[in-house]
Every structure is written in C-alpha cells, then in structure tokens.
N, C-alpha and C. Protein backbone atom coordinates (compact mmCIF):
# COMPACT_ATOMS: atom_id res chain seq x y z
N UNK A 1 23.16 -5.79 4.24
CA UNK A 1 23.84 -5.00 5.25
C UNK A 1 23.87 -5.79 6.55
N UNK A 2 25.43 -5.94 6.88
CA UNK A 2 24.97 -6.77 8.46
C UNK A 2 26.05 -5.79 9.47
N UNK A 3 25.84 -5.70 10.46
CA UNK A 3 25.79 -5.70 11.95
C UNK A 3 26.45 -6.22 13.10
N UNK A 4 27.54 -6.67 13.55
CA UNK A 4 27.76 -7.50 14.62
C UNK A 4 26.87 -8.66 13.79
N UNK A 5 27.08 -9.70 13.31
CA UNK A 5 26.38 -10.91 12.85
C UNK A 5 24.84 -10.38 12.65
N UNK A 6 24.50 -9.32 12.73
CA UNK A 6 22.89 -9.66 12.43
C UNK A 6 22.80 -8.64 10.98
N UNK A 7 21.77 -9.41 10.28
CA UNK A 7 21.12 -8.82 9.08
C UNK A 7 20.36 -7.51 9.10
N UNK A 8 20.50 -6.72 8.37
CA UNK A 8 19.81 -5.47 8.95
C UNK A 8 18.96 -5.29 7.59
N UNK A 9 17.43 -4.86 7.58
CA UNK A 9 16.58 -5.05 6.53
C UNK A 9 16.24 -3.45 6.33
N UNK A 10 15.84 -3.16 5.60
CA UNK A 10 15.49 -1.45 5.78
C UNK A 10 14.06 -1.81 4.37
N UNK A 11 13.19 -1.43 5.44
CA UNK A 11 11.65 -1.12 5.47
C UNK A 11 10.99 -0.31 4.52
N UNK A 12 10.13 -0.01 3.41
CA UNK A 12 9.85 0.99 2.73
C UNK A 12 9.25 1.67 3.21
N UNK A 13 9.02 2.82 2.91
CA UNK A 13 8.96 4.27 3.68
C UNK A 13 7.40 4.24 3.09
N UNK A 14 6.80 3.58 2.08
CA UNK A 14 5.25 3.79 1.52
C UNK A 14 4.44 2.57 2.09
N UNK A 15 4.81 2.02 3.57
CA UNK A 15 3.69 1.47 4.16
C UNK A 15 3.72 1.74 5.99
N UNK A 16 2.75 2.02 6.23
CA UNK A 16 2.55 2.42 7.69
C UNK A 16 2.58 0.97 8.59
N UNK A 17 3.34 1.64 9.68
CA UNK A 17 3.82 1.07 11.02
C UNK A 17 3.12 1.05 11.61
N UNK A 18 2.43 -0.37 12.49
CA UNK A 18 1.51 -0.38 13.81
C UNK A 18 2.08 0.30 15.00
N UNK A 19 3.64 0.27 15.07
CA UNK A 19 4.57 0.82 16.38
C UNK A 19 4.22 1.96 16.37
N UNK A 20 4.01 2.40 15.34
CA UNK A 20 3.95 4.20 15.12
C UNK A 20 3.09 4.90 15.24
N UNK A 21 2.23 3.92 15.51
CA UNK A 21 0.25 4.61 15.78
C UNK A 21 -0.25 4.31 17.37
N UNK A 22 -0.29 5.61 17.93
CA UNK A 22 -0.74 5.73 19.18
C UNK A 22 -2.34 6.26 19.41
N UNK A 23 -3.01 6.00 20.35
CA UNK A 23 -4.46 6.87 20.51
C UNK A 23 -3.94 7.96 21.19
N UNK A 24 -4.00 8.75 21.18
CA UNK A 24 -3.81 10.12 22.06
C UNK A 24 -5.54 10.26 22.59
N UNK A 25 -6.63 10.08 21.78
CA UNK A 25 -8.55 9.99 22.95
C UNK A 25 -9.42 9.24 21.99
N UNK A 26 -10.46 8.29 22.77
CA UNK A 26 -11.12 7.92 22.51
C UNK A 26 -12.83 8.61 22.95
N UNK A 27 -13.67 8.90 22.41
CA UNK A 27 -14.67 8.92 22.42
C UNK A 27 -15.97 9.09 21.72
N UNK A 28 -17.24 7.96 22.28
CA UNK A 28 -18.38 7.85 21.45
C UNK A 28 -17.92 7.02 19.88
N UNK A 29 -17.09 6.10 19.74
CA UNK A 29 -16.97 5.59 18.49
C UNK A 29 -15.55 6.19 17.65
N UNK A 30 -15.00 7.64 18.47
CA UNK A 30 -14.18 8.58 17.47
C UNK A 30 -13.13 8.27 18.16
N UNK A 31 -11.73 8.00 17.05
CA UNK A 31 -10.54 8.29 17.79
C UNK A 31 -9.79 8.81 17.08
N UNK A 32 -8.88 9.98 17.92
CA UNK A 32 -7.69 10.76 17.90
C UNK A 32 -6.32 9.96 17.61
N UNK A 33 -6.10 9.52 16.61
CA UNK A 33 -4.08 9.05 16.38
C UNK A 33 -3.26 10.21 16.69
N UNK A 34 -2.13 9.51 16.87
CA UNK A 34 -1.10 9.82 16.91
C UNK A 34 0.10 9.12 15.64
N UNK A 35 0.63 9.34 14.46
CA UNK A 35 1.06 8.91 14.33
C UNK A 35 3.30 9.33 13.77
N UNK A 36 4.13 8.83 14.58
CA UNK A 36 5.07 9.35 14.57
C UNK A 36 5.99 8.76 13.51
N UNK A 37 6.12 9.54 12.40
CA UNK A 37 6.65 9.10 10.73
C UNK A 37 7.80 9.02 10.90
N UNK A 38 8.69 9.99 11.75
CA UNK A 38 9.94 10.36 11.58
C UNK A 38 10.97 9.24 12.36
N UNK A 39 10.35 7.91 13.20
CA UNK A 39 10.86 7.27 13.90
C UNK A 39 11.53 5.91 13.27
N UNK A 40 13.14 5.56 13.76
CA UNK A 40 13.32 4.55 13.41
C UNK A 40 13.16 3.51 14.23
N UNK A 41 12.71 2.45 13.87
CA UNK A 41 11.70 1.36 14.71
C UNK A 41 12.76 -0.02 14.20
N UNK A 42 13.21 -0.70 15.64
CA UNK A 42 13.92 -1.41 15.70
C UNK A 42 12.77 -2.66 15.62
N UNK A 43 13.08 -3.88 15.47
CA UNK A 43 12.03 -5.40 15.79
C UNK A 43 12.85 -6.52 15.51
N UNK A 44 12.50 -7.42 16.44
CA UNK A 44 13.16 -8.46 16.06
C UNK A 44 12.38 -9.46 15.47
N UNK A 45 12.20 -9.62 14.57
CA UNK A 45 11.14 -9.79 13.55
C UNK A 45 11.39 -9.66 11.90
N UNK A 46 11.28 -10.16 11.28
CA UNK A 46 10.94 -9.93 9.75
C UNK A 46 9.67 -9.12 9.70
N UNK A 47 8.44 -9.33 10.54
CA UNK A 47 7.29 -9.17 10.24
C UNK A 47 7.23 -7.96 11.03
N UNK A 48 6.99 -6.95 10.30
CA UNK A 48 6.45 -5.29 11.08
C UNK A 48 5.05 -5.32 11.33
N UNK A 49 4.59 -6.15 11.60
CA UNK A 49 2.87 -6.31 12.34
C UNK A 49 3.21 -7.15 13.61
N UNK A 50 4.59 -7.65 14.04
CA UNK A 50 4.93 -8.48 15.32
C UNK A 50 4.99 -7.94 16.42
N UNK A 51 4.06 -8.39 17.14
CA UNK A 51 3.98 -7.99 18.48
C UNK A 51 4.63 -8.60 19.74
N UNK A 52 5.90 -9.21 19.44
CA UNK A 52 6.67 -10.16 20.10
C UNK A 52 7.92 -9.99 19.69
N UNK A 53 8.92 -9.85 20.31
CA UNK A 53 10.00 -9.66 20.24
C UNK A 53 11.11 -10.75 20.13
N UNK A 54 11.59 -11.21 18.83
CA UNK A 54 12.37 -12.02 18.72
C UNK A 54 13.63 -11.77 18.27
N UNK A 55 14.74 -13.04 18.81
CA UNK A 55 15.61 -12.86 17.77
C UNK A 55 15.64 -13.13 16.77
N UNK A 56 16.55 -12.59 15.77
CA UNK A 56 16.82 -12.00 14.34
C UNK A 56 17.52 -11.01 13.71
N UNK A 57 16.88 -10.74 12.26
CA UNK A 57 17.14 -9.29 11.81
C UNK A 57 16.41 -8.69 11.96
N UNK A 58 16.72 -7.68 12.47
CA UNK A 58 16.43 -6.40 13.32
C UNK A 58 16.17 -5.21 11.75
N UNK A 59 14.78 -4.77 12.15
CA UNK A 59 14.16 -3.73 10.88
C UNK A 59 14.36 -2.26 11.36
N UNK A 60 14.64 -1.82 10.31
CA UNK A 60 15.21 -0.53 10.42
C UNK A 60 14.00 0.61 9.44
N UNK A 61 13.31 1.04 9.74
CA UNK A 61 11.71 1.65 9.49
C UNK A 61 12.96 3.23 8.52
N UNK A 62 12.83 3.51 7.21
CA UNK A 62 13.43 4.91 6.82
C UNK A 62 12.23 5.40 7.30
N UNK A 63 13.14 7.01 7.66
CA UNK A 63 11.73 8.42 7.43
C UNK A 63 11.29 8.54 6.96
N UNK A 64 9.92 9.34 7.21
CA UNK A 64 8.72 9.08 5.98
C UNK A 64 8.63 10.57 6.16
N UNK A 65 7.82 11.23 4.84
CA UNK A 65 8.13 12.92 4.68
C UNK A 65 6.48 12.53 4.89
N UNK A 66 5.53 14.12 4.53
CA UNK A 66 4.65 14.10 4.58
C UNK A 66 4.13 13.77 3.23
N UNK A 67 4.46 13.70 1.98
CA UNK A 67 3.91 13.45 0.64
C UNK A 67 3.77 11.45 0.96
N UNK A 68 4.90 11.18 1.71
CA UNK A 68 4.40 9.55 1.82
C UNK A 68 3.50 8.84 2.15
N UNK A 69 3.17 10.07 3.46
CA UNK A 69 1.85 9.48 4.44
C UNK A 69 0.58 9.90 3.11
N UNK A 70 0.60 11.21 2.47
CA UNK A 70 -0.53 10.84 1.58
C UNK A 70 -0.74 9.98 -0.01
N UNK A 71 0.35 9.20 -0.01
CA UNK A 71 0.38 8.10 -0.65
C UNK A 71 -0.68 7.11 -0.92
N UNK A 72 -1.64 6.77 -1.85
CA UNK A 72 -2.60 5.84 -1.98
C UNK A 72 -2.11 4.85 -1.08
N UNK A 73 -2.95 4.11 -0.29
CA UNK A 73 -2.61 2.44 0.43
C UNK A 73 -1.90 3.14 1.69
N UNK A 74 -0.87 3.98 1.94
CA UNK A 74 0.03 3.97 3.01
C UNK A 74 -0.16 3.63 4.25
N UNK A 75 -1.68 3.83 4.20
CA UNK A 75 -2.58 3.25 5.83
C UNK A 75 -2.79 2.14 5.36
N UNK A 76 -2.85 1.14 4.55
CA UNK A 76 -4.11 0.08 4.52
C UNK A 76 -3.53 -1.25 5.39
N UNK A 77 -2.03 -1.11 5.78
CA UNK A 77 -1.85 -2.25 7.23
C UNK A 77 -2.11 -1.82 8.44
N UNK A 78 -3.44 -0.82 8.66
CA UNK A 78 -3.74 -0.20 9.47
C UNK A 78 -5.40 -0.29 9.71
N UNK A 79 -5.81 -0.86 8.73
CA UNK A 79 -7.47 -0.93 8.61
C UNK A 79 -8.49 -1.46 9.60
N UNK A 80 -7.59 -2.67 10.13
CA UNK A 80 -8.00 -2.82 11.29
C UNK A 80 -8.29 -2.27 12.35
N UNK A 81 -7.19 -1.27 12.84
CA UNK A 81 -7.19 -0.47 13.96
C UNK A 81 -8.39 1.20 13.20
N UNK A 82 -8.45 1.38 12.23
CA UNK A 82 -8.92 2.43 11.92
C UNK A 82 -9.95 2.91 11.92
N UNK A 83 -10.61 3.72 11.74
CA UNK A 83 -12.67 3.59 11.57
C UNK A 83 -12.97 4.85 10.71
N UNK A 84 -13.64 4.90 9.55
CA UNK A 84 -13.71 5.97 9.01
C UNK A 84 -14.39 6.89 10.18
N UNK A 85 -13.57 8.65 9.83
CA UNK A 85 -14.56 9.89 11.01
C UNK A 85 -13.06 10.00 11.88
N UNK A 86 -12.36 8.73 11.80
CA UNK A 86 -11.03 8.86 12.29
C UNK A 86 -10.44 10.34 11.96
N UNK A 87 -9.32 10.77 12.87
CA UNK A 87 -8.26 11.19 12.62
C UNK A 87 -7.11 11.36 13.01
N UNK A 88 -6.20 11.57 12.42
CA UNK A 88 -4.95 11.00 12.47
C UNK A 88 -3.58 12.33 12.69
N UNK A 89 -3.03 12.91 13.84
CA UNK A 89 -1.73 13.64 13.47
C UNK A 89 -0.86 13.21 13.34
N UNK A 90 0.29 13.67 12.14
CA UNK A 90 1.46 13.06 12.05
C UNK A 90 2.08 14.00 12.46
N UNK A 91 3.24 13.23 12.97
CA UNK A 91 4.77 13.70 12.93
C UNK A 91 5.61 13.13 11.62
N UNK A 92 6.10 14.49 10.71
CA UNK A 92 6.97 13.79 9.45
C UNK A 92 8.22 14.29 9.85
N UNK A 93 9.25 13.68 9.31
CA UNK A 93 10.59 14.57 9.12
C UNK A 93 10.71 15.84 8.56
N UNK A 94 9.63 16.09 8.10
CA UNK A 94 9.47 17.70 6.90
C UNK A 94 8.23 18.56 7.86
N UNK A 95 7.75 18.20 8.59
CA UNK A 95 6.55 18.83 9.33
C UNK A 95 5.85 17.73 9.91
N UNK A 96 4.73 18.75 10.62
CA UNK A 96 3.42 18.18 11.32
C UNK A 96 2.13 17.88 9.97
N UNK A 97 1.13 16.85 9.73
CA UNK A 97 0.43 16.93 8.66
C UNK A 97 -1.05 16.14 9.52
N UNK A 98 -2.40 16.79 9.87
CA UNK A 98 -3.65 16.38 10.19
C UNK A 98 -4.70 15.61 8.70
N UNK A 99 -4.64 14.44 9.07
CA UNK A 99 -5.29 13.68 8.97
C UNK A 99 -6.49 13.36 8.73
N UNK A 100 -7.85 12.77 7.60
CA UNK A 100 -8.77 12.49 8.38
C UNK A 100 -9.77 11.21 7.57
N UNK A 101 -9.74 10.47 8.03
CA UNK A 101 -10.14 8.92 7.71
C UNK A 101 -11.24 8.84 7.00
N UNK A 102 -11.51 8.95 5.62
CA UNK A 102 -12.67 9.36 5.07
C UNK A 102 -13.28 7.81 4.88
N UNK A 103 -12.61 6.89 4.31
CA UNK A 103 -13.58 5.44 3.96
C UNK A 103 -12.48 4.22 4.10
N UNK A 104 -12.99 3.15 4.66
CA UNK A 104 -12.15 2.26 4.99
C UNK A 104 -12.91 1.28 3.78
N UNK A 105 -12.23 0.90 2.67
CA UNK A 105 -12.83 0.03 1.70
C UNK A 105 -12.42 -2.05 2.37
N UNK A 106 -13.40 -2.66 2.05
CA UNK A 106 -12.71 -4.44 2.56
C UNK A 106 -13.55 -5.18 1.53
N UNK A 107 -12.79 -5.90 1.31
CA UNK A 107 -13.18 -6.93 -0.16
C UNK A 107 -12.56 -8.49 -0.03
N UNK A 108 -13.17 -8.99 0.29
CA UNK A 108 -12.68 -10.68 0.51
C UNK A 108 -12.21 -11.14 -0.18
N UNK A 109 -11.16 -12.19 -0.61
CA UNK A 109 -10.88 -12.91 -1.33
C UNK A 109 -10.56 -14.10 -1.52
N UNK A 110 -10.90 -14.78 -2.65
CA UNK A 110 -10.99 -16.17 -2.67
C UNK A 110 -10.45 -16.91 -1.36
N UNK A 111 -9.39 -16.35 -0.78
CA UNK A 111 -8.23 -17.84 0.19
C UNK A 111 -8.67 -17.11 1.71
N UNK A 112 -10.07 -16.11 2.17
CA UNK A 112 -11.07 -16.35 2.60
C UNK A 112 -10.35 -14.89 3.75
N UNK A 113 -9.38 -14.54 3.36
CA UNK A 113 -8.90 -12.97 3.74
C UNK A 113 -9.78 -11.95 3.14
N UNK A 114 -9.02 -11.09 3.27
CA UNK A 114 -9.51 -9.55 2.74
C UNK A 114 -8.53 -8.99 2.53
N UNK A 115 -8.90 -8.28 1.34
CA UNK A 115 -8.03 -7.11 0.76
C UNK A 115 -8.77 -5.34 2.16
N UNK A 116 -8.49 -4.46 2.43
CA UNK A 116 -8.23 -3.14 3.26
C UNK A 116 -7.69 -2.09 2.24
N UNK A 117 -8.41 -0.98 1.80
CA UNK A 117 -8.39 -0.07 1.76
C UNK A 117 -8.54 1.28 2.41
N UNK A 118 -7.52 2.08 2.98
CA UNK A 118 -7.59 3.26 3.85
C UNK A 118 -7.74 4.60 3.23
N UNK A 119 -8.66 5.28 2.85
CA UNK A 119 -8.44 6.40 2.21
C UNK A 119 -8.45 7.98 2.96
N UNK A 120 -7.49 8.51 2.94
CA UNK A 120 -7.68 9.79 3.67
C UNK A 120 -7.35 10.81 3.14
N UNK A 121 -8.19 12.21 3.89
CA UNK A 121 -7.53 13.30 3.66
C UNK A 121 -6.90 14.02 4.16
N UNK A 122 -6.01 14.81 3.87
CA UNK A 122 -5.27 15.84 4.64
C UNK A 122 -6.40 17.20 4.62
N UNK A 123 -5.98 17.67 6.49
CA UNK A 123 -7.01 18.23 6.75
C UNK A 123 -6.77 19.79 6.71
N UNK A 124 -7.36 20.68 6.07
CA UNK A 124 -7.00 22.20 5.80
C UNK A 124 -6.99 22.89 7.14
N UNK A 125 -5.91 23.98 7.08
CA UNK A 125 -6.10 24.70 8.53
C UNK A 125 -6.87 25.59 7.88
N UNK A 126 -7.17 26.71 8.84
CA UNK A 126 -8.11 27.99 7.93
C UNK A 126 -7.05 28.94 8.53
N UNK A 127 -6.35 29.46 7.73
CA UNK A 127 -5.11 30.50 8.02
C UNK A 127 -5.79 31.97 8.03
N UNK A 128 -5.07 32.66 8.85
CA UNK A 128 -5.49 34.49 9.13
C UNK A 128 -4.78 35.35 7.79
C-alpha cells in the first residue's frame, strides 16, 4: 500500500505499543498504566520500539478489541517498562478493560538477550 510515494505498513493488532502506554501514578514501587488500544500510531520508522522520528514508511498501528489485549505475549514488548503488582487500564475499540500484571517471566538466550514474558489478568469489577 503506498501513499504520496511513501510505503504504508499496517502493524498486527496481537503486539503492544510503547506509544500507547502512559503512567497515569507512580508510587512505592507500584504503577498505574494507561494504555490506549484504540489509537492509530503514525512513526517514521519500521521499528515500533523507535523513539526517533525518521523518514520512511510510516506504521499504521490497526485497533485492538479487548480479547487482543488478553492475548498470551500481547504485553511481552513491554517487559521492560512493566513490574509484576502492575496495573494496567485500557482503552479498546469495544470498551474499557482493567488490567493486572501478575508475573513478568525472563530467560536468556544463547546470543546473550532475553526472551520477556508478560502475564496478566483481567481485573473483576464486583457488580450490585
């Protein structure tokens, strides 16, 4: 798909966006996300972890519903920023869905990285 000369890439909807994760509070070790699913996120970049703005093709992030965000892995380009005790609100295209960061799994591997595992739950309201 191109654009006025530029390439336009469209993003899978089953991995989470650094653009899209805000702190809304920090305290004692605990933090409050923010994270907004329903947004399309422009970059000039190939790489959706770029924190620099280049020219290029420009990424086009689809909506994410709430069954995506609880997708095995969907956090795990997020592990870094995360801490289990975390939690997380979304904004989906289908609703609002609370969050809550139960175990951050990390496993090294041979070429001296790590594999990140994010596992969470969705958090029950207690309805009247």
């Amino acid at each position: 798909m191109t654009s006025q000369g530029s390439t336009t890439a469209i993003l899978s909807a089953s991995v989470a966006h650094p653009r899209n994760l805000s702190v809304l509070s920090y305290a004692a070790g605990f933090t409050l996300w923010y994270y907004k699913a329903n947004t399309e996120v422009l970059l000039g970049s190939a790489d959706p972890h770029s924190t620099t703005f280049r020219s290029g093709p420009f990424i086009v992030q689809q909506p994410q519903l709430r069954q995506d965000l609880l997708t095995p892995g969907f956090f795990n380009s997020l592990a870094d920023l995360l801490a289990p005790g975390d939690m997380i609100l979304c904004s989906c295209l289908d609703g609002g869905l609370q969050l809550y960061i139960s175990e951050i799994f990390r496993e090294a591997t041979p070429d001296g990285t790590y594999f990140a595992s994010v596992s969470v739950q969705p958090m029950l309201s207690s309805g009247a």
